[in-house]
PDB file of N, CA and C in Angstrom:
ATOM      1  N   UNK A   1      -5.625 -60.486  24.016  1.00  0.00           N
ATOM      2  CA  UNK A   1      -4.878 -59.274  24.205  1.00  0.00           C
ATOM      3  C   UNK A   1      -4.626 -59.002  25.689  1.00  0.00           C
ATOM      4  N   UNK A   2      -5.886 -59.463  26.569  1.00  0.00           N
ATOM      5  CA  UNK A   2      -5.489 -59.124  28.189  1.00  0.00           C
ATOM      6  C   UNK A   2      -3.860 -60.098  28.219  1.00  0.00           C
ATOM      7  N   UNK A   3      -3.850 -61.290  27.904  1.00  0.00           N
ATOM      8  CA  UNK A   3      -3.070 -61.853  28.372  1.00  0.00           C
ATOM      9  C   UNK A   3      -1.346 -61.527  28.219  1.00  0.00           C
ATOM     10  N   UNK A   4      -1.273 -60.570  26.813  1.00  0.00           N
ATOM     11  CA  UNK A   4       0.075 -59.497  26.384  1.00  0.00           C
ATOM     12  C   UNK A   4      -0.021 -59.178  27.668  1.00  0.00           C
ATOM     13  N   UNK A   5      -0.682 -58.089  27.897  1.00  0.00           N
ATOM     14  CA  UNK A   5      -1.338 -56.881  28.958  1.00  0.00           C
ATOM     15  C   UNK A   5      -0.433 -57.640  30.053  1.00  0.00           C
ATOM     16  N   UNK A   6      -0.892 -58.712  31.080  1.00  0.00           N
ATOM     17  CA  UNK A   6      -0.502 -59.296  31.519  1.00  0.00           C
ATOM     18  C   UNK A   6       1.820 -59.725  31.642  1.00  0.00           C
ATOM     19  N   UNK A   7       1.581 -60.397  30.689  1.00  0.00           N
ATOM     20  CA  UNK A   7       2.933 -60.621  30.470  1.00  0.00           C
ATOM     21  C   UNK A   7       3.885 -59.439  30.102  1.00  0.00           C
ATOM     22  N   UNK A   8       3.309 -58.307  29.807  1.00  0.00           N
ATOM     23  CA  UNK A   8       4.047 -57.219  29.728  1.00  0.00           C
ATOM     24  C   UNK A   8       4.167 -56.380  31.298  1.00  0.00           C
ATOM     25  N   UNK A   9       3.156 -56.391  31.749  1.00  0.00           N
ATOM     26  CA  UNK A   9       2.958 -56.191  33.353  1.00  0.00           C
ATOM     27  C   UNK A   9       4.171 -56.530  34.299  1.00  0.00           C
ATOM     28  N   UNK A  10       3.948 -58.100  33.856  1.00  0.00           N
ATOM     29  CA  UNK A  10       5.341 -58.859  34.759  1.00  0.00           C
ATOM     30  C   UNK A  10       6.471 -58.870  34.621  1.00  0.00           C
ATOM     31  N   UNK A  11       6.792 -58.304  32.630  1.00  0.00           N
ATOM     32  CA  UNK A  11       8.383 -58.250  32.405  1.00  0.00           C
ATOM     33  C   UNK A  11       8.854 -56.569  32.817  1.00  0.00           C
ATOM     34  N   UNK A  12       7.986 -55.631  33.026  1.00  0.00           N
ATOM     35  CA  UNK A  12       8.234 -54.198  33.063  1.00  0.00           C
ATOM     36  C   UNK A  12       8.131 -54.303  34.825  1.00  0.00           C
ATOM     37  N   UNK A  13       7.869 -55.370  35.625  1.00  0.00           N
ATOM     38  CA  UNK A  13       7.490 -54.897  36.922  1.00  0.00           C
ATOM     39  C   UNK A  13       9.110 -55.374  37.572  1.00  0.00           C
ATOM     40  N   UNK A  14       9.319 -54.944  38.627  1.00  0.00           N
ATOM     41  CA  UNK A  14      10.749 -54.700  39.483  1.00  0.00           C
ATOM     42  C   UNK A  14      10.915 -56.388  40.209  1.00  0.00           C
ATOM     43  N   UNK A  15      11.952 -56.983  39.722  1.00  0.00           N
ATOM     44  CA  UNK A  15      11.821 -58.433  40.529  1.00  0.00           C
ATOM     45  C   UNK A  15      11.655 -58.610  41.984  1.00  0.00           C
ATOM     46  N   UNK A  16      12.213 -57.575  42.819  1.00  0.00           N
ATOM     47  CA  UNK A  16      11.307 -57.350  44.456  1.00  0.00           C
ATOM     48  C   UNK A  16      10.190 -57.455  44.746  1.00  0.00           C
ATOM     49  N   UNK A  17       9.325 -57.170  43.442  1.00  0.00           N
ATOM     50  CA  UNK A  17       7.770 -56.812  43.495  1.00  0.00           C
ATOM     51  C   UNK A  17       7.770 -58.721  43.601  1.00  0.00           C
ATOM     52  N   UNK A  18       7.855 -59.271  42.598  1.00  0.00           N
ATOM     53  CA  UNK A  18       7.033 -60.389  42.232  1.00  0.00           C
ATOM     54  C   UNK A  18       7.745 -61.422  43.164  1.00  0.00           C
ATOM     55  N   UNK A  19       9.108 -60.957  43.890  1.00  0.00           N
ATOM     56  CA  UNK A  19       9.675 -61.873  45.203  1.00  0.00           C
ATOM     57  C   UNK A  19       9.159 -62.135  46.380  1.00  0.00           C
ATOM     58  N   UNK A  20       8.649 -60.613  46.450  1.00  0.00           N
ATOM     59  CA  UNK A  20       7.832 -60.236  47.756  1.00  0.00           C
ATOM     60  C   UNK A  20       6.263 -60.672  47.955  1.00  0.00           C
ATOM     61  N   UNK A  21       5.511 -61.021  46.928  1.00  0.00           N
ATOM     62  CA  UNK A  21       4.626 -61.531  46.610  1.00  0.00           C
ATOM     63  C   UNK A  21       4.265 -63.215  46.990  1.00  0.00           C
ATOM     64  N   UNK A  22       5.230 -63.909  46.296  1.00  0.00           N
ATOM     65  CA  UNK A  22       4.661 -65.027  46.526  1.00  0.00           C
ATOM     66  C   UNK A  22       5.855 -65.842  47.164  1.00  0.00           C
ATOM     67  N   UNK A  23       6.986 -65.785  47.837  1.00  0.00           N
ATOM     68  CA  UNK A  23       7.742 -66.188  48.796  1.00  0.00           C
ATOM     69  C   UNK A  23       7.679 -66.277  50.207  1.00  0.00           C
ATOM     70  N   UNK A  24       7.332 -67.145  51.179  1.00  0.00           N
ATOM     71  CA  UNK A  24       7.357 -67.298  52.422  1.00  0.00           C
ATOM     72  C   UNK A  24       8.770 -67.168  53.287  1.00  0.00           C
ATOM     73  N   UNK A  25       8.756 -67.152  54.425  1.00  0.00           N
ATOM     74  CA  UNK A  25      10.165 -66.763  54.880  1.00  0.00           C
ATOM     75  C   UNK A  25      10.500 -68.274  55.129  1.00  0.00           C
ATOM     76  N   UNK A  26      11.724 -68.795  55.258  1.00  0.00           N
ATOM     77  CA  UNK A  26      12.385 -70.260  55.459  1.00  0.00           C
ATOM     78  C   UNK A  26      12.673 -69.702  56.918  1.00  0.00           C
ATOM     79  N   UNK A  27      12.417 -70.813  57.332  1.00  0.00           N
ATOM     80  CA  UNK A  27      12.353 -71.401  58.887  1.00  0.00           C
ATOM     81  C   UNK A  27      13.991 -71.237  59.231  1.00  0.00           C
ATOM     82  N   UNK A  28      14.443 -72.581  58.258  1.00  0.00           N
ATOM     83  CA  UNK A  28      15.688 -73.137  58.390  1.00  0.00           C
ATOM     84  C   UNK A  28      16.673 -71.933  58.583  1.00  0.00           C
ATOM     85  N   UNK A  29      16.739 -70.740  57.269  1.00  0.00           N
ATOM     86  CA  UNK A  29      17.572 -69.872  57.401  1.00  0.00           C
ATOM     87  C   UNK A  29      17.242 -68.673  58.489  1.00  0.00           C
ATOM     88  N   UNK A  30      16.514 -68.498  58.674  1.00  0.00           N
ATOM     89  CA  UNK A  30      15.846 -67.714  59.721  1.00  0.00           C
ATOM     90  C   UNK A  30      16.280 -68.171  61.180  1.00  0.00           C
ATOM     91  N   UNK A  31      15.916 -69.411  61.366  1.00  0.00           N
ATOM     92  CA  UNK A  31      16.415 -69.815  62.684  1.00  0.00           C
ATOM     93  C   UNK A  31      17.847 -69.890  62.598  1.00  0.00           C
ATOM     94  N   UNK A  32      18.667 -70.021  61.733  1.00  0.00           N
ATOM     95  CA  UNK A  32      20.117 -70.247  61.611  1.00  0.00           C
ATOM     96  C   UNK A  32      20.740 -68.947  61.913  1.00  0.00           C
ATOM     97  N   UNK A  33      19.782 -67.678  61.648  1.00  0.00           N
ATOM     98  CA  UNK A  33      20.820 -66.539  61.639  1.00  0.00           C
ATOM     99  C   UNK A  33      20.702 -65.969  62.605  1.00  0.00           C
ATOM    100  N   UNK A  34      18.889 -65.906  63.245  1.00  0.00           N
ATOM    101  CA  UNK A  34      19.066 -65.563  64.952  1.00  0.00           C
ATOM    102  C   UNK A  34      20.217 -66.614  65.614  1.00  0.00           C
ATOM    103  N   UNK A  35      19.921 -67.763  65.529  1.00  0.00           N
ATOM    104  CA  UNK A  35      21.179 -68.801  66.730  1.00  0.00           C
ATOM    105  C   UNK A  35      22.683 -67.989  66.699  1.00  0.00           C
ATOM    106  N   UNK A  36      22.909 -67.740  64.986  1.00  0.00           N
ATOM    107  CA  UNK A  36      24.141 -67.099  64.851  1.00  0.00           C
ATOM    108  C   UNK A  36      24.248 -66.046  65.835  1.00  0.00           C
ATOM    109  N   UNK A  37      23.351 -65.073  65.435  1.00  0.00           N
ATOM    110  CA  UNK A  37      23.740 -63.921  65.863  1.00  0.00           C
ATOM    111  C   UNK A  37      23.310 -63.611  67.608  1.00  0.00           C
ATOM    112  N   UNK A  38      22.699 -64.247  68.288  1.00  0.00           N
ATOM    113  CA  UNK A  38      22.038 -64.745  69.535  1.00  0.00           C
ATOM    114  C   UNK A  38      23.555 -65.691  70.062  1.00  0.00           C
ATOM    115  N   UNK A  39      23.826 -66.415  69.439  1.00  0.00           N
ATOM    116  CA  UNK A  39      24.831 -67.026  70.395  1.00  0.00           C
ATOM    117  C   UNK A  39      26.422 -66.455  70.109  1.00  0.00           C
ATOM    118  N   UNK A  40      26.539 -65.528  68.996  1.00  0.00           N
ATOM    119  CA  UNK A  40      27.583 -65.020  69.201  1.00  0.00           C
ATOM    120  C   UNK A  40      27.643 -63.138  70.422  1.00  0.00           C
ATOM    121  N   UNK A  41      26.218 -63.147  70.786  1.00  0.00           N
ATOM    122  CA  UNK A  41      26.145 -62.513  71.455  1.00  0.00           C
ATOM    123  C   UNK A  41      26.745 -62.507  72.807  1.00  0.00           C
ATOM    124  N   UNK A  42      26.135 -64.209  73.300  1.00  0.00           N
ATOM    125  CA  UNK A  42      26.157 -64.184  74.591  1.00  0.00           C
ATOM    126  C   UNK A  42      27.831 -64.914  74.930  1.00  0.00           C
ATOM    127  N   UNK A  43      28.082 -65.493  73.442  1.00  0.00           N
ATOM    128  CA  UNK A  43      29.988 -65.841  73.721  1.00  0.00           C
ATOM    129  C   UNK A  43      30.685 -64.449  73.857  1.00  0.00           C
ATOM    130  N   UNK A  44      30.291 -63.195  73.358  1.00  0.00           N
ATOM    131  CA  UNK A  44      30.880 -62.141  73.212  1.00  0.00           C
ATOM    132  C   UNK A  44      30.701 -61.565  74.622  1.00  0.00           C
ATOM    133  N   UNK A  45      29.618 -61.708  75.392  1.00  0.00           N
ATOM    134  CA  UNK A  45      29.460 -61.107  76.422  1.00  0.00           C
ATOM    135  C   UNK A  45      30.306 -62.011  77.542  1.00  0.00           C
ATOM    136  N   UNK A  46      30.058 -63.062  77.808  1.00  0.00           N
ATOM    137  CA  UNK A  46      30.378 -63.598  78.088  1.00  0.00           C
ATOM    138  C   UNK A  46      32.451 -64.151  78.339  1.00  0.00           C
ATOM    139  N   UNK A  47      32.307 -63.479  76.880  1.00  0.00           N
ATOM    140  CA  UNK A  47      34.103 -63.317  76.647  1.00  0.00           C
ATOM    141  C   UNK A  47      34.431 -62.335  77.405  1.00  0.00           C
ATOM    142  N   UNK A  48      33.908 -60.969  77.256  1.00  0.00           N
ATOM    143  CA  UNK A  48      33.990 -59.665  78.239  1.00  0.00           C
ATOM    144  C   UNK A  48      34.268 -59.560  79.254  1.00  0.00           C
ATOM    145  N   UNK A  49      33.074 -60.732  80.267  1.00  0.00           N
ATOM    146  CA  UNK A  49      32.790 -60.784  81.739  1.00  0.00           C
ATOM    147  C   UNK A  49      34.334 -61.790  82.135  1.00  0.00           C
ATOM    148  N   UNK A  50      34.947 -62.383  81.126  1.00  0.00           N
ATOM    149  CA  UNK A  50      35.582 -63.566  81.567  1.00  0.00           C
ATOM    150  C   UNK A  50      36.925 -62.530  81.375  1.00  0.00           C
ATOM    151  N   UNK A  51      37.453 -61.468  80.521  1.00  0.00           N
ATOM    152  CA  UNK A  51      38.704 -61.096  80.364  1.00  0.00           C
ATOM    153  C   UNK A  51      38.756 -59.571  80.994  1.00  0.00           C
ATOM    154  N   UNK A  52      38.095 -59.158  80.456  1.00  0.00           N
ATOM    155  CA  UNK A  52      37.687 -57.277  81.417  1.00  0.00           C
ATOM    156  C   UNK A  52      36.870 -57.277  82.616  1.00  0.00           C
ATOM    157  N   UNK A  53      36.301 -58.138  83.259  1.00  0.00           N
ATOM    158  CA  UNK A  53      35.050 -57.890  83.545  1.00  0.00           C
ATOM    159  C   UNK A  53      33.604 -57.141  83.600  1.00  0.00           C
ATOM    160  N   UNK A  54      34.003 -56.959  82.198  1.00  0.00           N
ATOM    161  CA  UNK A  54      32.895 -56.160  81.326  1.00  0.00           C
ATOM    162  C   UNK A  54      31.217 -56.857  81.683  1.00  0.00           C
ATOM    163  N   UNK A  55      30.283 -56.113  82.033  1.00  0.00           N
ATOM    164  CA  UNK A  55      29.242 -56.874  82.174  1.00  0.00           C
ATOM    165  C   UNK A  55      28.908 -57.629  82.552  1.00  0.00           C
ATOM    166  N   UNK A  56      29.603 -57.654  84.396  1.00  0.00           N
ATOM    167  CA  UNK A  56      29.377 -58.745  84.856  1.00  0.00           C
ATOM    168  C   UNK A  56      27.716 -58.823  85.750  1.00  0.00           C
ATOM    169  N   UNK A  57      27.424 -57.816  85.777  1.00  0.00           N
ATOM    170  CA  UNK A  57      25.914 -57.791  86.170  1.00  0.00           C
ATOM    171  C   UNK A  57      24.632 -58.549  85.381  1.00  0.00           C
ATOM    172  N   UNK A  58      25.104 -58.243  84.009  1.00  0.00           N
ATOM    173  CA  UNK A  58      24.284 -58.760  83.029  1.00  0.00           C
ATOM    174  C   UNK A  58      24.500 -60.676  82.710  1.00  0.00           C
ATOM    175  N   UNK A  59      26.178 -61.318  83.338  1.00  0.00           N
ATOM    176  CA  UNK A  59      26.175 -62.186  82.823  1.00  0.00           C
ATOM    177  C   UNK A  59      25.657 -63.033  84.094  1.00  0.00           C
ATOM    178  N   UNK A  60      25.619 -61.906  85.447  1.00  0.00           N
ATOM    179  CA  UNK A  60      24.988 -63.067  86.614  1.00  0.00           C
ATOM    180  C   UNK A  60      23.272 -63.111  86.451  1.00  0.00           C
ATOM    181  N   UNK A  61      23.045 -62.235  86.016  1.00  0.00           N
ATOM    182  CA  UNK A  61      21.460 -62.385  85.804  1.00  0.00           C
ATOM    183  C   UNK A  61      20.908 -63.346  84.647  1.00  0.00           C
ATOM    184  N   UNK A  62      21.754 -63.240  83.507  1.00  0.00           N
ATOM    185  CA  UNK A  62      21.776 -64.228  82.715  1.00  0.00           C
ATOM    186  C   UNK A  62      22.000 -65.989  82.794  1.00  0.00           C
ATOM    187  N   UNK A  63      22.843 -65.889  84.010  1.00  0.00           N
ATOM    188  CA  UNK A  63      23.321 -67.384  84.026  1.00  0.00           C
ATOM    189  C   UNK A  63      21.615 -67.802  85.080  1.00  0.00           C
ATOM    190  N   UNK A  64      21.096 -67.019  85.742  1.00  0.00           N
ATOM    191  CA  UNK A  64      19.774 -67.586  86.361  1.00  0.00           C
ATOM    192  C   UNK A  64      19.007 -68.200  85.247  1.00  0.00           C
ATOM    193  N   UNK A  65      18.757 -67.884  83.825  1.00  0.00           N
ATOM    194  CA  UNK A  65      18.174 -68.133  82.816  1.00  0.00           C
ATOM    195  C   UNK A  65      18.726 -69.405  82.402  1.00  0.00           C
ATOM    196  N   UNK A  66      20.284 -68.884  81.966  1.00  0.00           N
ATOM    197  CA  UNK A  66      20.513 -70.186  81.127  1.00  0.00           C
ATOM    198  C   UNK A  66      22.026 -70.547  81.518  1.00  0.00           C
ATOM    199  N   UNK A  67      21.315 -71.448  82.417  1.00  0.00           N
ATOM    200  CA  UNK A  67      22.828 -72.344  83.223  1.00  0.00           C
ATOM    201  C   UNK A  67      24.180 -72.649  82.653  1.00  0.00           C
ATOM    202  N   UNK A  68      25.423 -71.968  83.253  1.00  0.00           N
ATOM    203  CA  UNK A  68      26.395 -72.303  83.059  1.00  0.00           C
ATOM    204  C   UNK A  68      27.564 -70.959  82.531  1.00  0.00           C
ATOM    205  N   UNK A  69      26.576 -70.360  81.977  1.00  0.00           N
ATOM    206  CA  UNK A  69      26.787 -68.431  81.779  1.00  0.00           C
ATOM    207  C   UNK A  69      27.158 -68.095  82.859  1.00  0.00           C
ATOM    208  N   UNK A  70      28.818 -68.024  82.894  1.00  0.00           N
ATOM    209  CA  UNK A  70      29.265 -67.510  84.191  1.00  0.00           C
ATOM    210  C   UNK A  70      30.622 -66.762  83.617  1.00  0.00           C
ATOM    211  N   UNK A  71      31.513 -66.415  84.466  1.00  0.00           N
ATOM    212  CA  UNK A  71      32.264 -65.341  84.443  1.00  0.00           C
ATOM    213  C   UNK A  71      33.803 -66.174  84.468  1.00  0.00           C
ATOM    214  N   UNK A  72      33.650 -67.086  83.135  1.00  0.00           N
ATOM    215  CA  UNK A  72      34.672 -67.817  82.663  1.00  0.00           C
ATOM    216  C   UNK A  72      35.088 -67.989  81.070  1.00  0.00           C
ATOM    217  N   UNK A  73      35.360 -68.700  80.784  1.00  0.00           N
ATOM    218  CA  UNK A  73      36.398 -69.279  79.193  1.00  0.00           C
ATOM    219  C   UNK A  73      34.849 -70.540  79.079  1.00  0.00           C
ATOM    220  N   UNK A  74      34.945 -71.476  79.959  1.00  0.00           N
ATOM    221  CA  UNK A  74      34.135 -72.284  79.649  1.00  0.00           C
ATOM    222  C   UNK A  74      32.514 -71.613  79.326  1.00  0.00           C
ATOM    223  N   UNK A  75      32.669 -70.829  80.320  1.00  0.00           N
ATOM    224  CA  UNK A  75      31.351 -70.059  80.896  1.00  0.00           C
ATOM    225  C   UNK A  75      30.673 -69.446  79.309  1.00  0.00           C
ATOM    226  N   UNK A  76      31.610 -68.544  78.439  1.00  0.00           N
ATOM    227  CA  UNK A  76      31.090 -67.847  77.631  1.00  0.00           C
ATOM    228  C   UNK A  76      30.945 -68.951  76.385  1.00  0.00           C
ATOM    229  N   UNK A  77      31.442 -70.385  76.222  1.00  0.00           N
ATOM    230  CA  UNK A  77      31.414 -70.758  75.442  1.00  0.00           C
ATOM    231  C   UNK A  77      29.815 -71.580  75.594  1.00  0.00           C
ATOM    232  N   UNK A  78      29.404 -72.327  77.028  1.00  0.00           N
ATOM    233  CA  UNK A  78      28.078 -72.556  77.599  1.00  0.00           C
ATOM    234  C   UNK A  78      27.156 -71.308  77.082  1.00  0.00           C
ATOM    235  N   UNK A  79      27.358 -70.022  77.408  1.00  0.00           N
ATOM    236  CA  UNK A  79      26.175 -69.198  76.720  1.00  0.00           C
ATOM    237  C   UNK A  79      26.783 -68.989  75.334  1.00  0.00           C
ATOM    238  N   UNK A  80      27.571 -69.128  74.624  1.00  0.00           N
ATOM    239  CA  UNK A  80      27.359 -68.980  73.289  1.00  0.00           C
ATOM    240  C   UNK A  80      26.218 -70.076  72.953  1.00  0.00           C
ATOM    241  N   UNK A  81      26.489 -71.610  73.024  1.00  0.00           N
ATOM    242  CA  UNK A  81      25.565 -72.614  72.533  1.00  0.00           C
ATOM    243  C   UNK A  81      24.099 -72.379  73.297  1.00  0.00           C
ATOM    244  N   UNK A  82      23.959 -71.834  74.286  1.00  0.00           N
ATOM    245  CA  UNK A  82      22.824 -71.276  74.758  1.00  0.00           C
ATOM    246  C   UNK A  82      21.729 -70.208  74.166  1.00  0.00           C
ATOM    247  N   UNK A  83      22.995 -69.117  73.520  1.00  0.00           N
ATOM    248  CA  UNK A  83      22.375 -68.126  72.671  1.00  0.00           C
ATOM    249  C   UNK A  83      21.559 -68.770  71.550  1.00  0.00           C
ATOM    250  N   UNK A  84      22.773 -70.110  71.026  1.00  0.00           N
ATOM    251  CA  UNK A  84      22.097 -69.952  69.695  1.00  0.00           C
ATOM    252  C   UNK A  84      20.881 -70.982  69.914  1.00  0.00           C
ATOM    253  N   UNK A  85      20.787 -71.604  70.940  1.00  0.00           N
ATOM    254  CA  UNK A  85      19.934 -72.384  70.804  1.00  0.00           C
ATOM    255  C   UNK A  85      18.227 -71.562  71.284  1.00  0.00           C
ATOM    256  N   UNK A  86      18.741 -70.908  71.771  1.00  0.00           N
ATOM    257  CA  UNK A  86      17.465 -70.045  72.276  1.00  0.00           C
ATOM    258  C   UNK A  86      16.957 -69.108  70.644  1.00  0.00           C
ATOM    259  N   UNK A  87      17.757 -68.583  70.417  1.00  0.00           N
ATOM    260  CA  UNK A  87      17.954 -67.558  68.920  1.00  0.00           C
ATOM    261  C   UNK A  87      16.996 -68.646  67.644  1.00  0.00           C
ATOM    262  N   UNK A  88      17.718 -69.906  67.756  1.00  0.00           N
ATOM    263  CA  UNK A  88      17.294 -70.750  66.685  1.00  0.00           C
ATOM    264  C   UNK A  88      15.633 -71.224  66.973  1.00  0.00           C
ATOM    265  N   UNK A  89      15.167 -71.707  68.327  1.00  0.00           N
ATOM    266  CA  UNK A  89      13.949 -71.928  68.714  1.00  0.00           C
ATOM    267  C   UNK A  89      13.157 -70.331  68.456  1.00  0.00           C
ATOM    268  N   UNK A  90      13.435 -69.282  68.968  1.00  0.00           N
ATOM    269  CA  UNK A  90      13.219 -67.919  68.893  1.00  0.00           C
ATOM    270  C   UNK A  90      12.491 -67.873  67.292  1.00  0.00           C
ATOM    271  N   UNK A  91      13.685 -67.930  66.473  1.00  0.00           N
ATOM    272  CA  UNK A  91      13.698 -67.630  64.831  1.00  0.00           C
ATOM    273  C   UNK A  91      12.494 -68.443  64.778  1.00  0.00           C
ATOM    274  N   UNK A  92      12.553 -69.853  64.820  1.00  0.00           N
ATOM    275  CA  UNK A  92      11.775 -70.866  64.375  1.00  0.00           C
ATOM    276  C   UNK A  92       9.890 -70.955  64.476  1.00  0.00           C
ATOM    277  N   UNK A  93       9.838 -69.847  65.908  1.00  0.00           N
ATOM    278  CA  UNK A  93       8.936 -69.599  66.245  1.00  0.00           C
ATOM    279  C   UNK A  93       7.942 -68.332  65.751  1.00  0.00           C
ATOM    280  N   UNK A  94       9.295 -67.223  65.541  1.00  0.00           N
ATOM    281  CA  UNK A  94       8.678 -66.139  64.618  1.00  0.00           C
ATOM    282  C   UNK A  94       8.596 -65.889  63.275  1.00  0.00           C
ATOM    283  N   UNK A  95       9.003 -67.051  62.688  1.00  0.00           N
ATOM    284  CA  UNK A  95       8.842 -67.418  60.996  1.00  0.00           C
ATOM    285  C   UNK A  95       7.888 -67.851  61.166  1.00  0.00           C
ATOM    286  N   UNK A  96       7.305 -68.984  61.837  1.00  0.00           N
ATOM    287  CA  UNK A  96       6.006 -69.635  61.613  1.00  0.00           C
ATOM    288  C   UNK A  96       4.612 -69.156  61.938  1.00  0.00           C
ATOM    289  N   UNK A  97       4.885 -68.175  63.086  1.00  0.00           N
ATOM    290  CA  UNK A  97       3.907 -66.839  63.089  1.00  0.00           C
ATOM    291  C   UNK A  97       3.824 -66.395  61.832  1.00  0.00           C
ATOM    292  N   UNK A  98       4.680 -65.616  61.658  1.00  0.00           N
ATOM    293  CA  UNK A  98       4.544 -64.738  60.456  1.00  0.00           C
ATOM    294  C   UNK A  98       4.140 -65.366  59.020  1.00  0.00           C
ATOM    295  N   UNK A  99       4.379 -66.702  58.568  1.00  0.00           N
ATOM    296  CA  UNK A  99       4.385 -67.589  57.689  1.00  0.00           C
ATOM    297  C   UNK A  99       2.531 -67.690  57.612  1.00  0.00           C
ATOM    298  N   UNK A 100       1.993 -68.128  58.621  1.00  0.00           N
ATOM    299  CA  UNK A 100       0.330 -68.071  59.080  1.00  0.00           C
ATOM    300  C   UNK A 100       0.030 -66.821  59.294  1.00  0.00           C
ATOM    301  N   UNK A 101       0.449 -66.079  59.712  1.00  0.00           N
ATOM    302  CA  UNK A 101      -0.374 -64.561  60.099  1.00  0.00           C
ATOM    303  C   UNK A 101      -0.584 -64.094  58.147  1.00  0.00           C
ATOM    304  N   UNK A 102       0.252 -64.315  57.381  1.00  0.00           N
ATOM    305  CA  UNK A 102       0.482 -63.290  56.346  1.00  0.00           C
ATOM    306  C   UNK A 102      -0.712 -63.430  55.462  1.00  0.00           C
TER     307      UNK A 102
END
């Protein structure tokens, strides 16, 4: 009878519950969506500094970091692949924390 008990438990319980439970976070997609969203940052900024000169303070301090981030066409496309590559190592690093910490 526990074992009804049981199986009635799991069909009446909310599928978030039993997702959240025993699922780890994926690396792969995790690192894919910081790079995304990390390197469409720094093409966006980068696009800014190159057509308005929107933020050009932020993109000279930036290019000390990650070479080639400068106040061009080429420039914002160098920190886009920069973003994401930093974003994707980033992701990759705080999934696998969290993956062991949990």
């Amino acid at each position: 009878m526990a074992g009804s008990r049981e199986g009635l438990a799991l069909a009446t319980s909310r599928p978030c519950d039993r997702v959240s439970q025993s699922r780890e976070l994926s690396p792969r997609w995790l690192a894919l969506a910081l790079g995304i969203g990390c390197g469409a940052g720094f093409a966006l900024l980068g696009g800014l500094a190159s057509t308005r000169g929107y933020g050009l303070r932020a993109v000279e301090a930036l290019d000390s970091v990650y070479p080639g981030l400068a106040r061009r066409r080429a420039g914002a496309v160098l920190g886009g692949l920069w973003g994401f590559l930093d974003g994707a190592l980033g992701g990759l690093v705080v999934v696998w924390l969290y993956n062991r910490l949990r």
